[in-house]
Protein backbone atom coordinates (compact mmCIF):
# COMPACT_ATOMS: atom_id res chain seq x y z
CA UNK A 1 98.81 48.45 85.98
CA UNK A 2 99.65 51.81 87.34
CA UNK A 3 102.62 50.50 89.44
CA UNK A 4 104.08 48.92 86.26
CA UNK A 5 104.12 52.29 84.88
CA UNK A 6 105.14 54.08 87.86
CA UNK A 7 108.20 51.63 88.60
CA UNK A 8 108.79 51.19 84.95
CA UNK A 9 109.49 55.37 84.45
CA UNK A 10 111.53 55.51 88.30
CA UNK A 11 113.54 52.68 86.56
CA UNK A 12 114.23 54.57 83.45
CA UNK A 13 114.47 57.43 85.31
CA UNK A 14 117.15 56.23 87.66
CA UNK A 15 118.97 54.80 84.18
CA UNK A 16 118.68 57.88 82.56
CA UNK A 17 120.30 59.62 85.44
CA UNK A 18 123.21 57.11 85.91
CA UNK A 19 123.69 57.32 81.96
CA UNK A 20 123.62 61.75 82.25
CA UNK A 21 126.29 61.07 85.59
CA UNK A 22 128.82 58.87 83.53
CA UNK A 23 128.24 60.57 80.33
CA UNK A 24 129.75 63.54 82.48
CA UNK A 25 132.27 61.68 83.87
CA UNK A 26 133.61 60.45 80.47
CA UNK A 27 133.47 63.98 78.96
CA UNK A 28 135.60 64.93 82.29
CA UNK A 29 138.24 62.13 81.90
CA UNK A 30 138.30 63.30 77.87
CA UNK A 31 138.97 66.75 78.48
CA UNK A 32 141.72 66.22 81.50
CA UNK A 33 143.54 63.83 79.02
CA UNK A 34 143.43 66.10 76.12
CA UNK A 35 144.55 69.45 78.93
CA UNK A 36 147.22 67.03 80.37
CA UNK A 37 148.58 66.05 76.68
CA UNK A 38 148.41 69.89 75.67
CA UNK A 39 150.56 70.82 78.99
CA UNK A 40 152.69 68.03 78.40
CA UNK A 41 153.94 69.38 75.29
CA UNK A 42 153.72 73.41 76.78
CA UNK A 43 156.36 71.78 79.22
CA UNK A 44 158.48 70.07 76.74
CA UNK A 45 158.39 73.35 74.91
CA UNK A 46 159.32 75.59 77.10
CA UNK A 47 161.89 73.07 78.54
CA UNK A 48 163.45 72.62 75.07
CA UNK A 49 163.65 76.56 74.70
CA UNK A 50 165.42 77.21 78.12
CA UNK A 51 168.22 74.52 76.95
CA UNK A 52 167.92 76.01 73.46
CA UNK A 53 168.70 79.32 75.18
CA UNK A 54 171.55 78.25 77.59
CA UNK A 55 173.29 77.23 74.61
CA UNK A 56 173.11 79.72 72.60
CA UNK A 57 174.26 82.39 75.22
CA UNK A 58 177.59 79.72 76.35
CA UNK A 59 177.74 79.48 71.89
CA UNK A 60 177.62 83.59 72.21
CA UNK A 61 180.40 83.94 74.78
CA UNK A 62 182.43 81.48 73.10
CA UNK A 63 182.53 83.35 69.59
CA UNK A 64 183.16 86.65 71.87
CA UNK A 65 186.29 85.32 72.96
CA UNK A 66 187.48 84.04 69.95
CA UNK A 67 186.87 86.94 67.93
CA UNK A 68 188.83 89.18 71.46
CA UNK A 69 191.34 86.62 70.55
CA UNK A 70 191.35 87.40 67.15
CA UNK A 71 191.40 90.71 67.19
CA UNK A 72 193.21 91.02 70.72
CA UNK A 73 190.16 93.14 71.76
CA UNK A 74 187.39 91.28 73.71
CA UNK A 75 185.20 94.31 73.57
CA UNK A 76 185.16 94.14 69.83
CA UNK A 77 185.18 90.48 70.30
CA UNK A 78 181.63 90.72 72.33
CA UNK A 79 180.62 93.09 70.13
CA UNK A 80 180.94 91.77 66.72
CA UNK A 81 179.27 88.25 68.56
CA UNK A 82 176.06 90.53 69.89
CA UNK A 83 175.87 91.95 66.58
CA UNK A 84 175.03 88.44 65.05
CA UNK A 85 172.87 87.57 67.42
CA UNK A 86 170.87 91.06 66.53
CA UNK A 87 170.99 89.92 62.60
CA UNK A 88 169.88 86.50 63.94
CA UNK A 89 167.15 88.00 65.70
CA UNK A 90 165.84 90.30 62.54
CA UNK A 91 165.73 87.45 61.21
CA UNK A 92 163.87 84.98 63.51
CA UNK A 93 161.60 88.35 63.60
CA UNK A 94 160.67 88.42 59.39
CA UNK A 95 160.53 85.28 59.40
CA UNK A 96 158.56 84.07 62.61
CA UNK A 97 155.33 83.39 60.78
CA UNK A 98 157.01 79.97 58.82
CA UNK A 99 159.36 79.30 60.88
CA UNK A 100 157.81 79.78 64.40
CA UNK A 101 153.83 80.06 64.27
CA UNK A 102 153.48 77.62 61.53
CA UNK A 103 155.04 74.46 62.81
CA UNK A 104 154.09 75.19 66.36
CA UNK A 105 150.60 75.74 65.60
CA UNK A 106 150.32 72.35 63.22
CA UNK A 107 151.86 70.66 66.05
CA UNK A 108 148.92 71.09 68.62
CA UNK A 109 146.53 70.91 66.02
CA UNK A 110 148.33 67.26 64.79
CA UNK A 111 148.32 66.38 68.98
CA UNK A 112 144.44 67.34 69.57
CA UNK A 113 143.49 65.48 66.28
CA UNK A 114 144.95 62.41 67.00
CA UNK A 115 143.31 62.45 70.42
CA UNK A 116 140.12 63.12 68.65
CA UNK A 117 140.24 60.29 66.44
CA UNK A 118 140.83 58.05 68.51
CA UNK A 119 137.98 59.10 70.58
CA UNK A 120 135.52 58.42 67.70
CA UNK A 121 137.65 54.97 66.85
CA UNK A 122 136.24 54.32 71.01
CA UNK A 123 133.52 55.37 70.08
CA UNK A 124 132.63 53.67 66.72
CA UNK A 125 133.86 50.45 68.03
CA UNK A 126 131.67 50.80 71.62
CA UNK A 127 128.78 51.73 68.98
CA UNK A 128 129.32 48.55 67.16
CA UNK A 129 129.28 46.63 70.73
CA UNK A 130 125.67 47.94 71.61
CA UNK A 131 124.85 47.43 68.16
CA UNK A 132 125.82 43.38 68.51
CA UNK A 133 124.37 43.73 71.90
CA UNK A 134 120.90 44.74 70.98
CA UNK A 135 120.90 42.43 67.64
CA UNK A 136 121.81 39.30 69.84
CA UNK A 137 118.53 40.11 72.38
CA UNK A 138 116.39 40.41 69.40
């Protein structure tokens, strides 16, 4: 009687371990795909603002030299193009809240939220399995 017991709680003990160990292991795996999909898009970011930038600075040189042209003065040429880049920058400035922040900020919210739900789809459908499982031993 007392080694039913005995072997009966080192059994559940040894399941409940296993279960602890790969509960871990999932909660691992869940958080390196949610940091990998959050750099992923960092990356994409940042490489979308250093193209973003190149072009603008080749777009600033260009309207430099056709306002020199213009005016047959490249310094007021260069400066007439770096003062619309300051009036484009007072107003990325006012208005970095809606049109910076905002969209940014419901784009990694969207991202983590859609990983999230489908987590609990996994998990809702892995809940129906066990329940399925446990009604068909009955």
């Amino acid at each position: 009687m007392e080694d039913n017991f005995s072997n009966y709680f080192n059994q559940t003990g040894k399941v409940a371990k296993d279960y602890l160990e790969t509960r871990l292991d999932l909660i691992k795996l869940q958080a390196a795909g949610k940091l990998s999909k959050a750099l992923g898009l960092f990356f994409s970011l940042i490489l979308a603002f250093l193209l973003f930038f190149f072009v603008i600075v080749f777009l600033g040189m260009v309207v430099g030299f056709w306002i020199g042209e213009m005016t047959h003065s490249n310094t007021i040429g260069f400066s007439c193009s770096a003062g619309l880049f300051v009036f484009l920058l007072a107003i990325i400035l006012v208005f970095r809240k809606p049109l910076i922040q905002t969209p940014l900020s419901n784009l990694l919210i969207t991202e983590l939220l859609s990983e999230m739900n489908t987590d609990e789809d996994e998990d809702l459908v892995s809940k129906k399995e066990e329940e399925e499982e446990a009604y068909e031993q009955l």
